[in-house]
N, C-alpha and C. Protein backbone atom coordinates (compact mmCIF):
# COMPACT_ATOMS: atom_id res chain seq x y z
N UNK A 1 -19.68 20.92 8.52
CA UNK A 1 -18.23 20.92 8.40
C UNK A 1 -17.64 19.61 8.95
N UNK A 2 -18.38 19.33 10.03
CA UNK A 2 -17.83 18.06 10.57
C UNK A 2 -17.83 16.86 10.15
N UNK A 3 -19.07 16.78 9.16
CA UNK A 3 -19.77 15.53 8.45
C UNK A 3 -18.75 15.56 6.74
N UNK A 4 -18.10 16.67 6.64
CA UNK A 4 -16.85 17.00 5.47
C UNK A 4 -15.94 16.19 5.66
N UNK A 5 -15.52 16.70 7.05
CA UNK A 5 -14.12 15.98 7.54
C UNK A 5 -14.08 15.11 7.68
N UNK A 6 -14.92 14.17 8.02
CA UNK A 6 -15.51 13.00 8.36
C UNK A 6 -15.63 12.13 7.16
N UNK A 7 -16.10 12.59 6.33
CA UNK A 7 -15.96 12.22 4.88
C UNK A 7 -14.46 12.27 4.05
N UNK A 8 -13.85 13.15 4.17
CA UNK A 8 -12.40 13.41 4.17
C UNK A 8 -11.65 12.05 4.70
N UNK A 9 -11.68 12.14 5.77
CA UNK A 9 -10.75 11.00 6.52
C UNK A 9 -11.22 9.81 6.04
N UNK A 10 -12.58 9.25 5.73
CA UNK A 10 -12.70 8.07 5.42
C UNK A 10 -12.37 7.59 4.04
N UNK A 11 -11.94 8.74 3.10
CA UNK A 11 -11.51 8.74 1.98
C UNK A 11 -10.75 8.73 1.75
N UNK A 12 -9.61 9.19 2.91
CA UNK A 12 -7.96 8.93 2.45
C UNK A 12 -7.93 7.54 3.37
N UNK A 13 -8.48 7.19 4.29
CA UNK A 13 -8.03 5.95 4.45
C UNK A 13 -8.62 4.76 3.77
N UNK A 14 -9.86 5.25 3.26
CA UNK A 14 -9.66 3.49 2.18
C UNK A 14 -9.01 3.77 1.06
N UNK A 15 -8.39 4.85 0.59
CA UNK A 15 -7.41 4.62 -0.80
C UNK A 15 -6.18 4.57 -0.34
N UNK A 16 -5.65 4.61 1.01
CA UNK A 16 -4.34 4.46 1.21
C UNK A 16 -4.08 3.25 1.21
N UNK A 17 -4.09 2.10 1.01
CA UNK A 17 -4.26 0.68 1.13
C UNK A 17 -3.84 0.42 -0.51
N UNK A 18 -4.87 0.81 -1.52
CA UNK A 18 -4.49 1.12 -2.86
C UNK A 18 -3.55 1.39 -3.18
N UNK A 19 -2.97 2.89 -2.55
CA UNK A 19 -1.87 3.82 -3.24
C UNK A 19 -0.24 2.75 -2.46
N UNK A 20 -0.26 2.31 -1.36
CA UNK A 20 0.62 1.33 -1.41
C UNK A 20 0.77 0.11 -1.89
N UNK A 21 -0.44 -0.63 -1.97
CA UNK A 21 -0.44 -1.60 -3.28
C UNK A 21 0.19 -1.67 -4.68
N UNK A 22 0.19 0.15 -5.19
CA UNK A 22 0.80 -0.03 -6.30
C UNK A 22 2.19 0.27 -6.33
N UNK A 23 2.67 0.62 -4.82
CA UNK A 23 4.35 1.40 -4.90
C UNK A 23 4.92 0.14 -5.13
N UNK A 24 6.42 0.66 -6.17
CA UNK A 24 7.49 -0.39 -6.52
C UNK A 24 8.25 -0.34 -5.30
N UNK A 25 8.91 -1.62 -4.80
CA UNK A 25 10.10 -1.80 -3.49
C UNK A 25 11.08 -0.91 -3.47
N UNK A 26 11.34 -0.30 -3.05
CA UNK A 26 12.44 0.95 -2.52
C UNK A 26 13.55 -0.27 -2.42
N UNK A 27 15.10 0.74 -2.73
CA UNK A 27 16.13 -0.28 -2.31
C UNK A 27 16.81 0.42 -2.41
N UNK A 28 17.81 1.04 -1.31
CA UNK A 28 18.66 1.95 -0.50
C UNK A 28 19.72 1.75 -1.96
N UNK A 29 19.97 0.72 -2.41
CA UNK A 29 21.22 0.88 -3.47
C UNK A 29 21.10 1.11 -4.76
N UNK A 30 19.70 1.31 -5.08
CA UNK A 30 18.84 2.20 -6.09
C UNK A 30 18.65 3.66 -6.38
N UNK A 31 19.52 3.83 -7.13
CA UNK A 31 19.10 5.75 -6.64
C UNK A 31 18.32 6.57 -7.82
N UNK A 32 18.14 5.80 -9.01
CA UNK A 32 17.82 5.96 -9.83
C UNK A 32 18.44 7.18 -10.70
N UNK A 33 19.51 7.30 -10.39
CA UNK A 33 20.03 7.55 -11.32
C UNK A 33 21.60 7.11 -11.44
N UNK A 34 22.28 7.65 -12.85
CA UNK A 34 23.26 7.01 -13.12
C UNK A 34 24.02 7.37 -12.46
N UNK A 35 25.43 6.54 -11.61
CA UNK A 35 26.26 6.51 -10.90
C UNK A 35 27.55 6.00 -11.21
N UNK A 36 28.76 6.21 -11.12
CA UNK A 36 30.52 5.68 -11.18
C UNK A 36 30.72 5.62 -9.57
N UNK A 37 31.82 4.94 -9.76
CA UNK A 37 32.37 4.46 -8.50
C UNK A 37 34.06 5.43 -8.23
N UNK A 38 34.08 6.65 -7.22
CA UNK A 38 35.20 7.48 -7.22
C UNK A 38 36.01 7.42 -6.21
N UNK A 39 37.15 7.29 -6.64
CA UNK A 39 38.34 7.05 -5.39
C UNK A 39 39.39 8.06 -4.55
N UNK A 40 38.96 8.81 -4.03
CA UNK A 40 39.34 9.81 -2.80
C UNK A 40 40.51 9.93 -2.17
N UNK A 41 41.34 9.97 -2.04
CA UNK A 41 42.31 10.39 -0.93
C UNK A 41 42.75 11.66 -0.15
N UNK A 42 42.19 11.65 1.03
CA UNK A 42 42.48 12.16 1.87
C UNK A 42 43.48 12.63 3.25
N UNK A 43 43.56 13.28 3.58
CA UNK A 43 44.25 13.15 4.88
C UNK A 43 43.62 13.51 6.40
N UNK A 44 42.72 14.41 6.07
CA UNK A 44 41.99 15.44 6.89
C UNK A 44 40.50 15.52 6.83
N UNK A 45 39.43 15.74 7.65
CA UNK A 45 37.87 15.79 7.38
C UNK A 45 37.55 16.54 8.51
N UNK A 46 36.45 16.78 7.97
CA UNK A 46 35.51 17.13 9.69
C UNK A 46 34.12 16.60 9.81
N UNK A 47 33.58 16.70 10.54
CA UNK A 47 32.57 15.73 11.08
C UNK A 47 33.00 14.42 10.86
N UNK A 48 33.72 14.30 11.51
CA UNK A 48 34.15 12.22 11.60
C UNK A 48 34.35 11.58 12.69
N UNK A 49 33.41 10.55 12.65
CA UNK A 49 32.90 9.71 13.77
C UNK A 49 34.03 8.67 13.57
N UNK A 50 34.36 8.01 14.92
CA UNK A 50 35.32 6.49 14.63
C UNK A 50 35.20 5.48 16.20
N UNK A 51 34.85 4.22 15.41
CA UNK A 51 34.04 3.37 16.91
C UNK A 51 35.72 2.18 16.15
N UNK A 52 35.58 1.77 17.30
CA UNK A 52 36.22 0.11 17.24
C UNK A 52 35.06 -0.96 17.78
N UNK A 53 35.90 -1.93 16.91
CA UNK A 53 34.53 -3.33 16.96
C UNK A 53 35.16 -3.56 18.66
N UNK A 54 34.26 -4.50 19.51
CA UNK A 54 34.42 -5.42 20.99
C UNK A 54 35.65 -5.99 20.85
N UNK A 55 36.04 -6.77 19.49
CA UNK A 55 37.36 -7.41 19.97
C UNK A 55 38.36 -6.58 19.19
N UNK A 56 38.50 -5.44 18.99
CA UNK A 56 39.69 -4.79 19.01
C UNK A 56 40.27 -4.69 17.60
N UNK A 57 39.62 -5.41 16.21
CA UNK A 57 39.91 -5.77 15.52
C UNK A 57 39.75 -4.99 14.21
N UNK A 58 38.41 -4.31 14.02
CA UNK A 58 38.10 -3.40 13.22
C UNK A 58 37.49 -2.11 13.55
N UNK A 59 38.28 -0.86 13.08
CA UNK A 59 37.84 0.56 13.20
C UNK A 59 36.68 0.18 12.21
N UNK A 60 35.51 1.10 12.21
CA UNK A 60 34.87 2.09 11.34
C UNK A 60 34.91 3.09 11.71
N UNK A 61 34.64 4.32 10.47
CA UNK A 61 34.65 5.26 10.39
C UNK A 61 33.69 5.85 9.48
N UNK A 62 33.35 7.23 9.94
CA UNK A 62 32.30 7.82 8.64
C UNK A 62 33.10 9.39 8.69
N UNK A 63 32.71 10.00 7.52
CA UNK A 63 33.54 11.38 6.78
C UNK A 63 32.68 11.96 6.84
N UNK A 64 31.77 13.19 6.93
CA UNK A 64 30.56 13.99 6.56
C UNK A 64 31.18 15.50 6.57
N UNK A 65 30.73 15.91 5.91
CA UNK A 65 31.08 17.14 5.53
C UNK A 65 32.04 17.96 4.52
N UNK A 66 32.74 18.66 4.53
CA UNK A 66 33.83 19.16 3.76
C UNK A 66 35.11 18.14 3.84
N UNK A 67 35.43 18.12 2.64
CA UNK A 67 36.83 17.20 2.49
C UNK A 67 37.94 18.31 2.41
């Protein structure tokens, strides 16, 4: 059983080297599928985070959850 496993492990690690060789580059603004661009107005949210930049100048903010 041991001489299995043993065999096992040495088999996924020399084809893992392979199987990332052939992956295409990931890119966060890729989603693969089709997308529009939609414009929201709100007044109200929940789960919302809000930081100010060091010099005082720019909020961010993030929305998560129910609108």
């Amino acid at each position: 059983m041991k001489r299995f496993l043993g065999t096992l492990v040495v088999l996924a690690l020399g084809l893992a080297p392979q199987a990332r060789a052939q992956m295409q580059p990931w890119s966060v603004e890729d989603t693969g599928q089709p997308y529009r661009d939609v414009t929201v107005t709100t007044s109200e949210g929940t789960w919302m985070s809000l930081d100010v930049s060091p010099d005082g100048k720019t909020i961010a903010f993030d929305m998560l959850g129910d609108i």
